[in-house]
Every structure is written in C-alpha cells, then in structure tokens.
N, C-alpha and C. Protein backbone atom coordinates (compact mmCIF):
# COMPACT_ATOMS: atom_id res chain seq x y z
N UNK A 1 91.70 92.03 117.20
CA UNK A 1 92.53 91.92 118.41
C UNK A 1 91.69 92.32 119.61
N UNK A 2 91.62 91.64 120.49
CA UNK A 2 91.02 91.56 121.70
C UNK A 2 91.55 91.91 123.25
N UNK A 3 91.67 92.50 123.93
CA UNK A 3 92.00 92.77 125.40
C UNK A 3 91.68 91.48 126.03
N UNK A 4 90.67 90.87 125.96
CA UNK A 4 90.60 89.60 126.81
C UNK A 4 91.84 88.30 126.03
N UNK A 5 91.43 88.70 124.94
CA UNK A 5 92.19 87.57 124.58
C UNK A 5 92.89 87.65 123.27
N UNK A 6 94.27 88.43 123.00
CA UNK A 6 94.58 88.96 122.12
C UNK A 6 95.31 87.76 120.92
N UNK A 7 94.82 88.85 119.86
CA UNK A 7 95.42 87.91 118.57
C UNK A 7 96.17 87.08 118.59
N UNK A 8 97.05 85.40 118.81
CA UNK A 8 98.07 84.80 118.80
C UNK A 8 99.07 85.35 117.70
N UNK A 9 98.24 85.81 116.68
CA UNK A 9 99.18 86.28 115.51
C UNK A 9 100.34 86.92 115.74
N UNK A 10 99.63 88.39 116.30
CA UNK A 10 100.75 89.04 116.79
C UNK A 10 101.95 88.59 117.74
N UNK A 11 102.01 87.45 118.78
CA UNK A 11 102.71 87.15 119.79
C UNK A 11 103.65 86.01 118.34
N UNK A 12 102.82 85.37 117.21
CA UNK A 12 103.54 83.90 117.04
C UNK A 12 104.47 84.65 115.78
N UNK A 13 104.35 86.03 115.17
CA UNK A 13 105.58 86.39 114.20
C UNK A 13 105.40 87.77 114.27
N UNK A 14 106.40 88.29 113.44
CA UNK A 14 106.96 89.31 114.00
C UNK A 14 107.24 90.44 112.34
N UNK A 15 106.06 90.33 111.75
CA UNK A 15 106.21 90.53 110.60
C UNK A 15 105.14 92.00 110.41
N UNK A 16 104.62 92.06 111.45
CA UNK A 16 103.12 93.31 111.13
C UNK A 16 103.99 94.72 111.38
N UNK A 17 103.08 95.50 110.36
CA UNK A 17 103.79 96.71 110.31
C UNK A 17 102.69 97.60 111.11
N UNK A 18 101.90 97.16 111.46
CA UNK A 18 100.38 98.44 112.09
C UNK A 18 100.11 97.81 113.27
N UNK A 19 99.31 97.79 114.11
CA UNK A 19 98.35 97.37 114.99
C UNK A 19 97.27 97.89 115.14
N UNK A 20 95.94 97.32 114.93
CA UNK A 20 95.10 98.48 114.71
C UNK A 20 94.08 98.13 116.04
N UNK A 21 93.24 98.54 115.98
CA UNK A 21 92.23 97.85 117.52
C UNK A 21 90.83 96.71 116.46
N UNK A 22 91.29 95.52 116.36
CA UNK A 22 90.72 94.72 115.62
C UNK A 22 89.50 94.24 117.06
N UNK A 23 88.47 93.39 116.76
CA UNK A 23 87.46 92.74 117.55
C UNK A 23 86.75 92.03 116.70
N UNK A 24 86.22 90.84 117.22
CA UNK A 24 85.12 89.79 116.38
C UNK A 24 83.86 90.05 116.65
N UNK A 25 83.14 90.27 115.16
CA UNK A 25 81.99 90.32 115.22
C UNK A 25 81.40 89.24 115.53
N UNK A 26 79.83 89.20 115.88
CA UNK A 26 79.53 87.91 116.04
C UNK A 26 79.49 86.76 114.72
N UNK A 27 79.70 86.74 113.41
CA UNK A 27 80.44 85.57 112.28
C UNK A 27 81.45 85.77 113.03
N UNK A 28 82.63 85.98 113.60
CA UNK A 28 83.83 85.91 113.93
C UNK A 28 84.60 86.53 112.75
N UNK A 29 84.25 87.50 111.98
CA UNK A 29 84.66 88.49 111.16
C UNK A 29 85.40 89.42 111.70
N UNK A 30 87.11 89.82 111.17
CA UNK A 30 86.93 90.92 111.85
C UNK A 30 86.42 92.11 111.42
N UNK A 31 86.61 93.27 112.77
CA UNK A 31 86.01 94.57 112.59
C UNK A 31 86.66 95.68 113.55
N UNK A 32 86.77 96.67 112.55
CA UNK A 32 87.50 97.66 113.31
C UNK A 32 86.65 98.42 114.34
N UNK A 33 87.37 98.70 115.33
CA UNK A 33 86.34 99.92 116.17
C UNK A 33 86.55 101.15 115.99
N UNK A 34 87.84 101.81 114.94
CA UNK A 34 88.47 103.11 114.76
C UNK A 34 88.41 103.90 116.56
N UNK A 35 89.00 103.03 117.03
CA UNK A 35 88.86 103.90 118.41
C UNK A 35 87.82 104.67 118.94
N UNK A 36 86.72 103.93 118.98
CA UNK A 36 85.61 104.66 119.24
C UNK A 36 85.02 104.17 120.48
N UNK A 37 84.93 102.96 120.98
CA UNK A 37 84.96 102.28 122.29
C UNK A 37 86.30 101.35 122.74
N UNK A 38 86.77 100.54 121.71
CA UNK A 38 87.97 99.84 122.46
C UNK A 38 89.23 100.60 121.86
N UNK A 39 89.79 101.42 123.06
CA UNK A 39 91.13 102.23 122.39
C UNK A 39 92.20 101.54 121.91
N UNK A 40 93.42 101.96 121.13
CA UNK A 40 94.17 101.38 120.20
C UNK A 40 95.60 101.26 121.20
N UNK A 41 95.68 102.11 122.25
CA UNK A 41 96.60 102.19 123.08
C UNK A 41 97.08 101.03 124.28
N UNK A 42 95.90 100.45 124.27
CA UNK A 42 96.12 99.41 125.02
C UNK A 42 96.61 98.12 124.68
N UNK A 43 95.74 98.06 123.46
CA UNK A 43 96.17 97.01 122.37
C UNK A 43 97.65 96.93 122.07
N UNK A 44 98.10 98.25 121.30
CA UNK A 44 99.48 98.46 121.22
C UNK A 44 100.58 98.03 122.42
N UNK A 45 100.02 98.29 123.66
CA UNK A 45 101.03 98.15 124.73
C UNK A 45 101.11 96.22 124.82
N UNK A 46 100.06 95.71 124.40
CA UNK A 46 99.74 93.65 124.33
C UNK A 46 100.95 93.55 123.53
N UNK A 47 100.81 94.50 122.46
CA UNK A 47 101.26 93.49 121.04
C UNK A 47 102.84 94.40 121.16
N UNK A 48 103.08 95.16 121.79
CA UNK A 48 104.52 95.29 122.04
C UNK A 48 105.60 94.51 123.00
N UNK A 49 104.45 93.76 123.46
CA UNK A 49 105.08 93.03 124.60
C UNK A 49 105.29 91.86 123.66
N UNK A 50 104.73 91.63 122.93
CA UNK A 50 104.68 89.92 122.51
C UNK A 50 105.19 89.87 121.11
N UNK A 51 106.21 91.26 120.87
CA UNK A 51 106.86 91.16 119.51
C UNK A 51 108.16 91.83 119.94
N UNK A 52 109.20 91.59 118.84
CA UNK A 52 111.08 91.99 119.77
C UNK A 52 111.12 93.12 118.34
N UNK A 53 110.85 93.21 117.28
CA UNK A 53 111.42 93.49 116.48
C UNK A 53 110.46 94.68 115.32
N UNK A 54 109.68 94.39 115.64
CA UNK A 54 108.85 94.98 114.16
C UNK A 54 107.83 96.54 114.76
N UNK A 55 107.84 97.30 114.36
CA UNK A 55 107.44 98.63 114.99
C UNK A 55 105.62 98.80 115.37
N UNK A 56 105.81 99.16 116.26
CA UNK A 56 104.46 98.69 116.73
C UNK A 56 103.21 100.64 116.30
N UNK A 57 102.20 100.68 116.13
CA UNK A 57 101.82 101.90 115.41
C UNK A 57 100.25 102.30 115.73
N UNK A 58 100.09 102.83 115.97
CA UNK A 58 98.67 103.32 116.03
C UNK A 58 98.17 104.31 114.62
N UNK A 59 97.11 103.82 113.81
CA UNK A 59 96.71 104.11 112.87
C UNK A 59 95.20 104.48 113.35
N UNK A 60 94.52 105.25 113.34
CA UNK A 60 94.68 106.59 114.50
C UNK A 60 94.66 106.25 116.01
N UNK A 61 95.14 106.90 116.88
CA UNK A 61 94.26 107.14 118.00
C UNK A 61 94.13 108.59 118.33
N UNK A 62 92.34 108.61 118.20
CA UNK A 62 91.92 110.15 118.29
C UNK A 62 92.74 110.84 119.62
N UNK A 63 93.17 112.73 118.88
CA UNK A 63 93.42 113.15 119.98
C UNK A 63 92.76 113.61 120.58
N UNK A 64 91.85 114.27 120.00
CA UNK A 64 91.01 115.57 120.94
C UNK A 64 90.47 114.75 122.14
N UNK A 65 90.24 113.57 122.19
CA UNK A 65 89.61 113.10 123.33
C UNK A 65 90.37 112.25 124.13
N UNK A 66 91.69 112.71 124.06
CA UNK A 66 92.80 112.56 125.26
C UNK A 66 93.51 113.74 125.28
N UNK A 67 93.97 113.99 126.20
CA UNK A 67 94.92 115.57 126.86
C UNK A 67 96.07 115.50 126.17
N UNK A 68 97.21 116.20 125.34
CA UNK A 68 98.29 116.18 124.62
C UNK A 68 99.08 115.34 126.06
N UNK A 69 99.24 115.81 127.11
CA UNK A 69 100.04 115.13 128.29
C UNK A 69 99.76 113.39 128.50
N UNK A 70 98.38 113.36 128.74
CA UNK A 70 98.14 111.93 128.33
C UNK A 70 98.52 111.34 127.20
N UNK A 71 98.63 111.62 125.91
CA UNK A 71 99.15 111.32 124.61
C UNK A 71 100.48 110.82 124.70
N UNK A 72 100.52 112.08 125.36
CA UNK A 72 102.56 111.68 125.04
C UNK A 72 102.91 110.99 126.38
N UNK A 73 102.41 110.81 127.36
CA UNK A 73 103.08 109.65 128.22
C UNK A 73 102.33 108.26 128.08
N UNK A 74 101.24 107.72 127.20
CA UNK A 74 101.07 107.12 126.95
C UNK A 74 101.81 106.22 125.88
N UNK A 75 102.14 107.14 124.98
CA UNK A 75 103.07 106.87 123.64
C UNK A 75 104.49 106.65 124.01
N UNK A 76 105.13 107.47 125.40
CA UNK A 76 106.43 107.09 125.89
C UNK A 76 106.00 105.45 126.67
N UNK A 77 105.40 105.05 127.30
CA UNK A 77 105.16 103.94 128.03
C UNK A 77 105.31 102.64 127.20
N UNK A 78 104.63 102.31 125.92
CA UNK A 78 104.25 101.79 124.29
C UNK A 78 105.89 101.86 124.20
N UNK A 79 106.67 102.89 124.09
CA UNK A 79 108.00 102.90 123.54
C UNK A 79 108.75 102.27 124.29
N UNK A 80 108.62 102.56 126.07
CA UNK A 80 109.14 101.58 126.72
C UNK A 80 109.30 100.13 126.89
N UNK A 81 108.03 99.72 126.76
CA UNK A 81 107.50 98.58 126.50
C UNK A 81 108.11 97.80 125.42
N UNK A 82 108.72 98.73 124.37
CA UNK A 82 108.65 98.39 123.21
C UNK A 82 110.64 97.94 122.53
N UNK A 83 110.98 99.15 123.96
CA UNK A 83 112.39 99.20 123.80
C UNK A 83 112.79 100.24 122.22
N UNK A 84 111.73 100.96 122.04
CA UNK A 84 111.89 101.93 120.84
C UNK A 84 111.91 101.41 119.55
N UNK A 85 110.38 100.94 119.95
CA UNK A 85 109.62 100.65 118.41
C UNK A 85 108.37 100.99 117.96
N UNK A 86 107.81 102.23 119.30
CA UNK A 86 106.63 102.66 119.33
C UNK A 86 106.55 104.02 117.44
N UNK A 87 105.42 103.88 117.04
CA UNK A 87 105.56 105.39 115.90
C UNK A 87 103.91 105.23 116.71
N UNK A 88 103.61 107.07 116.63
CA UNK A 88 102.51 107.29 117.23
C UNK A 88 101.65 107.94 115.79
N UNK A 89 100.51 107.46 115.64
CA UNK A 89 99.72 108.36 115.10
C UNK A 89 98.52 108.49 115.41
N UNK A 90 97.78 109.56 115.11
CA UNK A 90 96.83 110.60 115.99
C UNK A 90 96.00 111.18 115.00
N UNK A 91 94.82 111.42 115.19
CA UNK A 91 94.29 112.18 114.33
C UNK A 91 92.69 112.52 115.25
N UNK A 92 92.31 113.96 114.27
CA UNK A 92 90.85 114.36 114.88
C UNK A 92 90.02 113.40 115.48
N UNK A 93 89.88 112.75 114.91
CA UNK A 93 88.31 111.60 115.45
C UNK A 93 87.32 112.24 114.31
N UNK A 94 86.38 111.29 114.77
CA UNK A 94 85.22 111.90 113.64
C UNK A 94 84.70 113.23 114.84
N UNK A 95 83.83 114.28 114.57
CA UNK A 95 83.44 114.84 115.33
C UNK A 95 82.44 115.10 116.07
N UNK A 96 81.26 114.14 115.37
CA UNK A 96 80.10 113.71 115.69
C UNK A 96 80.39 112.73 117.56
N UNK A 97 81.22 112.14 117.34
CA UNK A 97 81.86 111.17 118.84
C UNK A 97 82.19 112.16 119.70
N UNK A 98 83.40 112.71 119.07
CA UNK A 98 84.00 113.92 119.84
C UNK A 98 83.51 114.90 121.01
N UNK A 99 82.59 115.47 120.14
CA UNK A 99 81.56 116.09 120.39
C UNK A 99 80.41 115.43 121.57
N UNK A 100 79.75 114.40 121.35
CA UNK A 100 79.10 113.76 121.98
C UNK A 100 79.53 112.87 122.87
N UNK A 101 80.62 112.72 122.83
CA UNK A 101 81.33 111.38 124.27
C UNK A 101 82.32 112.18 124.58
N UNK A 102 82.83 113.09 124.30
CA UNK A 102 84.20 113.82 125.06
C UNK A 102 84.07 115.25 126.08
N UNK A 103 83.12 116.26 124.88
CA UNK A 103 82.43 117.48 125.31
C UNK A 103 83.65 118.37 124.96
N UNK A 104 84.11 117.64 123.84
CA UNK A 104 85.24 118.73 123.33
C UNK A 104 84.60 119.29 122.18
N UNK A 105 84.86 120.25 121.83
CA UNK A 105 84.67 121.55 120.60
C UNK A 105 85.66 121.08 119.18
N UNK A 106 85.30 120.65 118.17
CA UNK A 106 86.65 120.05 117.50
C UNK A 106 86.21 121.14 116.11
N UNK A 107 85.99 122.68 116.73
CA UNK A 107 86.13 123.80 115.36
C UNK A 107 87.57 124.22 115.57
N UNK A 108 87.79 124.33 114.09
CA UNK A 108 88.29 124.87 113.27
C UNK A 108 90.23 123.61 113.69
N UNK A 109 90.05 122.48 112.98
CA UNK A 109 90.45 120.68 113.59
C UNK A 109 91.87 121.67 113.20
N UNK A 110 92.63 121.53 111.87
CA UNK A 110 93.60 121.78 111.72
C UNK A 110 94.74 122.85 112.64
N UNK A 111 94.06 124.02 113.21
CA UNK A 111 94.71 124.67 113.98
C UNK A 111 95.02 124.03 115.63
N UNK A 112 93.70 123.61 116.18
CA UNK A 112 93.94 122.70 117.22
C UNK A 112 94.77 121.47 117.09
N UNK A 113 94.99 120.72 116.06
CA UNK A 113 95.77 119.52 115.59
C UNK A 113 97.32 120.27 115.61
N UNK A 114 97.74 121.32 115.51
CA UNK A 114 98.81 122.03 114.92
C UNK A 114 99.03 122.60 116.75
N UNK A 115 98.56 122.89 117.54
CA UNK A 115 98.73 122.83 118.90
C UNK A 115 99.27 121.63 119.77
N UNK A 116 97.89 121.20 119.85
CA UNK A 116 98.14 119.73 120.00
C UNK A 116 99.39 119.06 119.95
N UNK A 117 99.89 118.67 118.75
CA UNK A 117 101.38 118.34 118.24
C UNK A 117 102.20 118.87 119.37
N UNK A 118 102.25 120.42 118.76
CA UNK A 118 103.36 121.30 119.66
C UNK A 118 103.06 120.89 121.42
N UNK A 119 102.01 120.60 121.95
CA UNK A 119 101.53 119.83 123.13
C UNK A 119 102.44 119.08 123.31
N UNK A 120 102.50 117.94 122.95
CA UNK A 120 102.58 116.64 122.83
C UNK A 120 104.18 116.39 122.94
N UNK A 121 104.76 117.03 121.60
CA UNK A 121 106.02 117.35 121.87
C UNK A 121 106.62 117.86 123.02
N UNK A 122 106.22 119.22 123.67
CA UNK A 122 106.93 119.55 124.71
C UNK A 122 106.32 118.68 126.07
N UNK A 123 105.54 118.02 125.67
CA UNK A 123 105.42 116.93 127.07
C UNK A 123 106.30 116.23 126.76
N UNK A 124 106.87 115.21 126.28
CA UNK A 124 108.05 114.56 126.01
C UNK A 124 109.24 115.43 126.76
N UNK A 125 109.38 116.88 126.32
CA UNK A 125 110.61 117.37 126.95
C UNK A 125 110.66 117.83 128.11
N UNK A 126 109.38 118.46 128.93
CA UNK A 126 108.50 118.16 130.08
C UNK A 126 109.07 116.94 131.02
N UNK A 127 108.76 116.04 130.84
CA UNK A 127 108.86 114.74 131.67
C UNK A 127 110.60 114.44 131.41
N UNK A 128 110.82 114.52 130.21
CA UNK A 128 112.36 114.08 130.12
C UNK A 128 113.42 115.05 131.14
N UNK A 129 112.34 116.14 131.46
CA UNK A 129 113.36 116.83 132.11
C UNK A 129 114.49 117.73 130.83
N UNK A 130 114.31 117.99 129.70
CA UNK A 130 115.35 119.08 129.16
C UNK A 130 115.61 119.85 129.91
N UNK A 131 116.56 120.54 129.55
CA UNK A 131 117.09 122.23 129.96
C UNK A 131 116.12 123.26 129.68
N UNK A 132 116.34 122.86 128.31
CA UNK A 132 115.68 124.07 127.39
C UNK A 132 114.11 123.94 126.72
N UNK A 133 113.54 123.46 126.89
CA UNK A 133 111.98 123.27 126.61
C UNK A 133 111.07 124.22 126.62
N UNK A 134 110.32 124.08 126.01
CA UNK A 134 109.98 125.54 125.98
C UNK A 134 108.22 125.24 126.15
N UNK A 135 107.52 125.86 126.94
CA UNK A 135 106.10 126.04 127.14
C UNK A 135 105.55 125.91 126.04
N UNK A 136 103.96 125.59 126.10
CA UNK A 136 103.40 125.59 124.94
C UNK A 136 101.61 126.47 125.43
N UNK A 137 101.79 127.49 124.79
CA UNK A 137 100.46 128.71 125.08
C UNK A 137 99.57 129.12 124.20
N UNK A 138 98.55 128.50 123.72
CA UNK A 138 98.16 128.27 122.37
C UNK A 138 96.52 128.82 122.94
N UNK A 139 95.47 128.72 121.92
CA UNK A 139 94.25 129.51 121.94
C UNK A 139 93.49 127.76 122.40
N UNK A 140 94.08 127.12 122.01
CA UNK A 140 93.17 125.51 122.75
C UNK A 140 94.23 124.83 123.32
N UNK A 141 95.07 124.59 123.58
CA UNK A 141 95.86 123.65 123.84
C UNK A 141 97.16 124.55 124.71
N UNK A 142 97.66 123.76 126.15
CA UNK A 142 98.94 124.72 126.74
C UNK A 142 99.17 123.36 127.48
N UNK A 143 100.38 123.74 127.46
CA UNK A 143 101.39 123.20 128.34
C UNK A 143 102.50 123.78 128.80
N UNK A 144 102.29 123.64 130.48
CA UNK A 144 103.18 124.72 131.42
C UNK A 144 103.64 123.89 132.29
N UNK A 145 104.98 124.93 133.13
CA UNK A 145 105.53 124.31 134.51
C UNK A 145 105.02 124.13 135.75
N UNK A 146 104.60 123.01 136.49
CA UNK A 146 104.48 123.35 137.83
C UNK A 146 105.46 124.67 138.64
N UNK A 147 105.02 125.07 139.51
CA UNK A 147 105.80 126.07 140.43
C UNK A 147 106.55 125.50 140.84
N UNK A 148 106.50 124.15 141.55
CA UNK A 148 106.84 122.82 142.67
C UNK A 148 106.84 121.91 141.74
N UNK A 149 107.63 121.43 140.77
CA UNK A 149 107.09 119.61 140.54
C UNK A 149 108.14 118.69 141.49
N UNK A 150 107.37 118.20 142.16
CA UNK A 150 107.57 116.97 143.54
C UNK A 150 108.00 115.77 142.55
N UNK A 151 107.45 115.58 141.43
CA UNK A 151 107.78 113.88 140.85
C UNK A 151 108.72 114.13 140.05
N UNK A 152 109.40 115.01 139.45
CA UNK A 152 110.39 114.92 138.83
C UNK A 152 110.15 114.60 137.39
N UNK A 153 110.51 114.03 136.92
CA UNK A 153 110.63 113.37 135.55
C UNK A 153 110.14 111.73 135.11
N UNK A 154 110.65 111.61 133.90
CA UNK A 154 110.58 109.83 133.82
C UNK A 154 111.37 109.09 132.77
N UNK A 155 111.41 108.28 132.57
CA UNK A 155 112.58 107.30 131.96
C UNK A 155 112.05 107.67 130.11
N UNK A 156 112.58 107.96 129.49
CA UNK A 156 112.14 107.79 128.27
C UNK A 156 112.93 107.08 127.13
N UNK A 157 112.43 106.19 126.70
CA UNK A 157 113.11 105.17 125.94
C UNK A 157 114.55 106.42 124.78
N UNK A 158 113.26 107.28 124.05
CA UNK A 158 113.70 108.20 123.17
C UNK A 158 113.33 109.27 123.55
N UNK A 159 114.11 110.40 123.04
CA UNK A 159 113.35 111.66 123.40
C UNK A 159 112.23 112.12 123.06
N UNK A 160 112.18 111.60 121.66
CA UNK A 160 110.48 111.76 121.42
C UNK A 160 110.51 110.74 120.41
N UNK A 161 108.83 110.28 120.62
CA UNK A 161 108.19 109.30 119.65
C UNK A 161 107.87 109.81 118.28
N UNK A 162 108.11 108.67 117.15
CA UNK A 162 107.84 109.46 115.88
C UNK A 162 106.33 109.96 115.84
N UNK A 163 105.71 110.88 114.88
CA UNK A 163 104.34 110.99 115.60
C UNK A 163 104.17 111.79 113.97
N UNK A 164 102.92 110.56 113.67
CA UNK A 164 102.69 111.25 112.05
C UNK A 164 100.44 111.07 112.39
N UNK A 165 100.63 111.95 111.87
CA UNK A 165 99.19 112.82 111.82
C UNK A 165 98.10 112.28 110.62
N UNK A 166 97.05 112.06 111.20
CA UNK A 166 96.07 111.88 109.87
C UNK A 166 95.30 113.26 109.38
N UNK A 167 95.20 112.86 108.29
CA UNK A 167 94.71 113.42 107.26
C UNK A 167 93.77 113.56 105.96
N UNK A 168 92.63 114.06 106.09
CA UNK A 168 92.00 113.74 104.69
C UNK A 168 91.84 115.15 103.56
N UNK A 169 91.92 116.58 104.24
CA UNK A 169 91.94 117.37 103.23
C UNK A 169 93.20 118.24 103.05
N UNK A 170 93.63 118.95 101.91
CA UNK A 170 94.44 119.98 101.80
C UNK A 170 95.07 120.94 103.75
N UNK A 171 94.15 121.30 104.05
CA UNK A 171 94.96 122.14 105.20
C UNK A 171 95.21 121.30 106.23
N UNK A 172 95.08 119.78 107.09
CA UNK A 172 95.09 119.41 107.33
C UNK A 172 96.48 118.70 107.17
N UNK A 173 96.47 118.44 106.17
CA UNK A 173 97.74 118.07 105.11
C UNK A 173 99.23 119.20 105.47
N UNK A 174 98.52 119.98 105.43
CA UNK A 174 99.63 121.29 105.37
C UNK A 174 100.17 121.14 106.55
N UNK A 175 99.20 120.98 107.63
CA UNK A 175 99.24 121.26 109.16
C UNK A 175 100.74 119.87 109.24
N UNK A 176 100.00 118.81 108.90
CA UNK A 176 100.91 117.30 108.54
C UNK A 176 102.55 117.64 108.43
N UNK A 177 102.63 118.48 107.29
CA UNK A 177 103.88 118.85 106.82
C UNK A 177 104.55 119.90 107.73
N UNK A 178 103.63 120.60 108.46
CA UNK A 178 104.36 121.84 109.51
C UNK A 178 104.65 120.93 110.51
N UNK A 179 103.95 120.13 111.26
CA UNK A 179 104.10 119.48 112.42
C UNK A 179 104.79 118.12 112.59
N UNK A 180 103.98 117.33 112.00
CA UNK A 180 104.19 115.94 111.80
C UNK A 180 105.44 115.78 111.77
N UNK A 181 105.62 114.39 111.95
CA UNK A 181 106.94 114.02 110.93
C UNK A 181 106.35 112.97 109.82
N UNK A 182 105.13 112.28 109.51
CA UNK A 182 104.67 111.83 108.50
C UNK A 182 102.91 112.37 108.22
N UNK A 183 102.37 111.81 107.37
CA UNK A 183 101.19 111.68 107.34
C UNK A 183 100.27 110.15 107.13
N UNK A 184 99.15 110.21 107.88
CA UNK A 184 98.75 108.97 107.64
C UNK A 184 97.49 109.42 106.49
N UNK A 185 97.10 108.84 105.28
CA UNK A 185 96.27 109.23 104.52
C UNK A 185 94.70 107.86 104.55
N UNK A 186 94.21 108.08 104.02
CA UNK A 186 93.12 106.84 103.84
C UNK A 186 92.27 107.02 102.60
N UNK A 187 92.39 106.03 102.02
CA UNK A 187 91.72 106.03 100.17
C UNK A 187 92.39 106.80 99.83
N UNK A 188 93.60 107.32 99.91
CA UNK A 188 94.16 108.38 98.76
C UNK A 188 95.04 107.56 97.75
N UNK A 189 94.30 107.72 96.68
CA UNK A 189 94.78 106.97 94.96
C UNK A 189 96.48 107.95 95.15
N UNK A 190 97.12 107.21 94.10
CA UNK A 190 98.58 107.63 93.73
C UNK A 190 98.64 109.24 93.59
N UNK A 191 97.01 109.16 92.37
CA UNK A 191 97.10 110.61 91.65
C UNK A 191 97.39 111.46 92.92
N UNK A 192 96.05 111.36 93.76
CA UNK A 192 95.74 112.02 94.63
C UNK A 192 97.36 112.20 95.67
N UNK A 193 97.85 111.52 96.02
CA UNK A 193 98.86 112.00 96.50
C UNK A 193 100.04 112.47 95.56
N UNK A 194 100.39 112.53 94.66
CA UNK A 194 101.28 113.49 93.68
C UNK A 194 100.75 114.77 94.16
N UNK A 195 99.20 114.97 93.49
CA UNK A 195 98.91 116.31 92.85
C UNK A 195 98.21 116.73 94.55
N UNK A 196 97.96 116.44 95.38
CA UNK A 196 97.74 116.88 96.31
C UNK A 196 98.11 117.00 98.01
N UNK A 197 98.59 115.59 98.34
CA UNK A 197 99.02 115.04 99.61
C UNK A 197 100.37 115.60 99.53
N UNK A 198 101.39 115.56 98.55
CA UNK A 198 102.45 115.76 98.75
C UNK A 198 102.49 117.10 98.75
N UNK A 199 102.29 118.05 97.69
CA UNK A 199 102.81 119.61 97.66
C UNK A 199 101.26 119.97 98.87
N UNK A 200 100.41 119.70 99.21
CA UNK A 200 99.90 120.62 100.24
C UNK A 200 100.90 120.02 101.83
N UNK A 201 101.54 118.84 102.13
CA UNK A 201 102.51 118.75 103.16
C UNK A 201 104.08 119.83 102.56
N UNK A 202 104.41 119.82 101.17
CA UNK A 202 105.50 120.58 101.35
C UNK A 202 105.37 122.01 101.73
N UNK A 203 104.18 122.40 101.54
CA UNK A 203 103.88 124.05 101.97
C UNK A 203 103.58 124.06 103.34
N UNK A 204 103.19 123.16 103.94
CA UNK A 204 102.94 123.56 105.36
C UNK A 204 104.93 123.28 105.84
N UNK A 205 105.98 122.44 105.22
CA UNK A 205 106.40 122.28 105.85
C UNK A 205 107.68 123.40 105.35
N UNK A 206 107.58 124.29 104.20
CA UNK A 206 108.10 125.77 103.71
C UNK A 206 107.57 126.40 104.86
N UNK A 207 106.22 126.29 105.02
CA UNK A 207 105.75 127.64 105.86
C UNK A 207 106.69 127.47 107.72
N UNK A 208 106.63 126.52 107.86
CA UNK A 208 107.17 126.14 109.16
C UNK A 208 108.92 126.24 108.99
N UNK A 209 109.29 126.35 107.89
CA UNK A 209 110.96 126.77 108.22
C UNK A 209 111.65 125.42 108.04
C-alpha cells in the first residue's frame, strides 16, 4: 500500500481485517516497512476512507517514537474517519531505530509501554473533556492539565480506541494483560500461546485488579 497511490484492493472490498504499511519493491513484490520510514497511520486514515464496514488496525505502530498525546489523537482522527472502526495497536519498535532516529532511551520497554498506555488513555479523556480524568505522572511518560486550555476539547467518535499491545516475551505479555485490552503476538505457535502468552497476560491482568 502506497501514499501516492494506494492499494485499489482496499477501496474495491471490504473484507480486510489489518492494514499494514505495504510498498513495492522494485519486482513489484510486496514488502513491509514495519513502520520504519513509511508510517502505518497514514495509510490507515486512506484505507478508512475507502472502506464502510470492516475495522481498520494498525499491526504495530511504534510508540516510543511518537508522544502518547500524538498517539491518541491520531488514533481518535482514524476513528473519526472511520465512524468507529479504528482498533489501535502499538508496540516498542525495534530499538536499534528507536534509539538512532528518535533519541529516545527504550530501557527497561515493558515499564515505559505500561506508562505509555496509561498516557494514551488519559489523552482520550483529556481532549474528550471528562469530569473525572485523572493525570498521568510516571518516571517516563506524564500527562497533565494546562493552567489555561484556550482550545478546549474535540469530537471523539468513542471514548476510547481499542488499543492492544505487541508483544514477544513473558513481561511484556504481562504488561499486555495489565494494560491492553488485547495482545498482538508474532510467530507464536498454539503451544506457545497456551503455555505462555495466555497465563503470563492473565497475571499481569490479576496483578492490575
């Protein structure tokens, strides 16, 4: 899928369950960019426009190298667009990129990912304007009130976007089950999610209440 000239697929049925940030190699093969130069967010906002029915998804788009505030009004915009068919998912990035194109720090991923979230979330209730919302004051990640906010709020399709987290090890997983509302996994065999994906998300999501 292309920004200049996006997939017809997506506009001619209405059957895809992902959107991922596809591009042609030169065979005209495709190839993923995993969000590493052409972001997945933009794409998503094409292919929400040019579908009525089928849920439109980001399978990842890295967070650390967007602001939880940018995240989540990006992901409300996608939903607008979408008339509430946006599901958001997010994950570390590799850290080698991170690191080198962002100038973000991505130690110790799972606790910052477990911020983040809580970020992300109260920007949604932030902009929606709640009553009751509550700050977010964390060791990497905050989100606070202006003294003055002059702009007010903004339209939000839903109050919040579904928003499921990637994942490849045990605490990560956990973090998934405290925060998330799903997990996105990659190469994980059946076994592997019985004996591991599932009970390391049910303990993070015991530990969280």
């Amino acid at each position: 899928l292309r920004l200049a000239s996006p997939d017809p697929f997506v506009g001619r049925t209405d059957i895809l369950h992902a959107v991922l940030a596809w591009v042609e190699n030169p065979e005209g093969l495709p190839h993923r960019r995993r969000d590493v130069a052409q972001g997945p967010l933009g794409l998503l906002a094409e292919a929400a426009l040019r579908t009525t029915r089928i849920k439109v998804v980001t399978g990842i788009a890295g967070a650390f190298s967007r602001s939880p505030f940018v995240m989540a009004n990006s992901a409300a915009d996608i939903d607008e667009l979408s008339n509430g068919r946006a599901v958001l998912g997010i994950g570390t990035g590799a850290p080698e990129f991170v690191e080198a194109w962002h100038s973000t720090n991505t130690a110790k991923p799972a606790t910052r990912m477990g911020e983040y979230i809580d970020a992300v979330r109260a920007s949604w209730s932030y902009v929606g304007q709640e009553e009751n919302w509550e700050e977010v004051r964390g060791d990497y990640y905050s989100l606070t009130s202006l003294p003055l906010n002059l702009w007010g709020g903004r339209h939000l399709e839903r109050p919040s976007v579904p928003l499921y987290m990637g994942g490849m090890r045990p605490r990560m997983m956990e973090m998934a089950g405290a925060r998330a509302d799903g997990l996105l996994g990659f190469l994980h065999t059946p076994k592997f999610v019985r004996e591991v994906a599932y009970p390391s998300m049910g303990r993070g999501a015991e530990a969280a209440g």
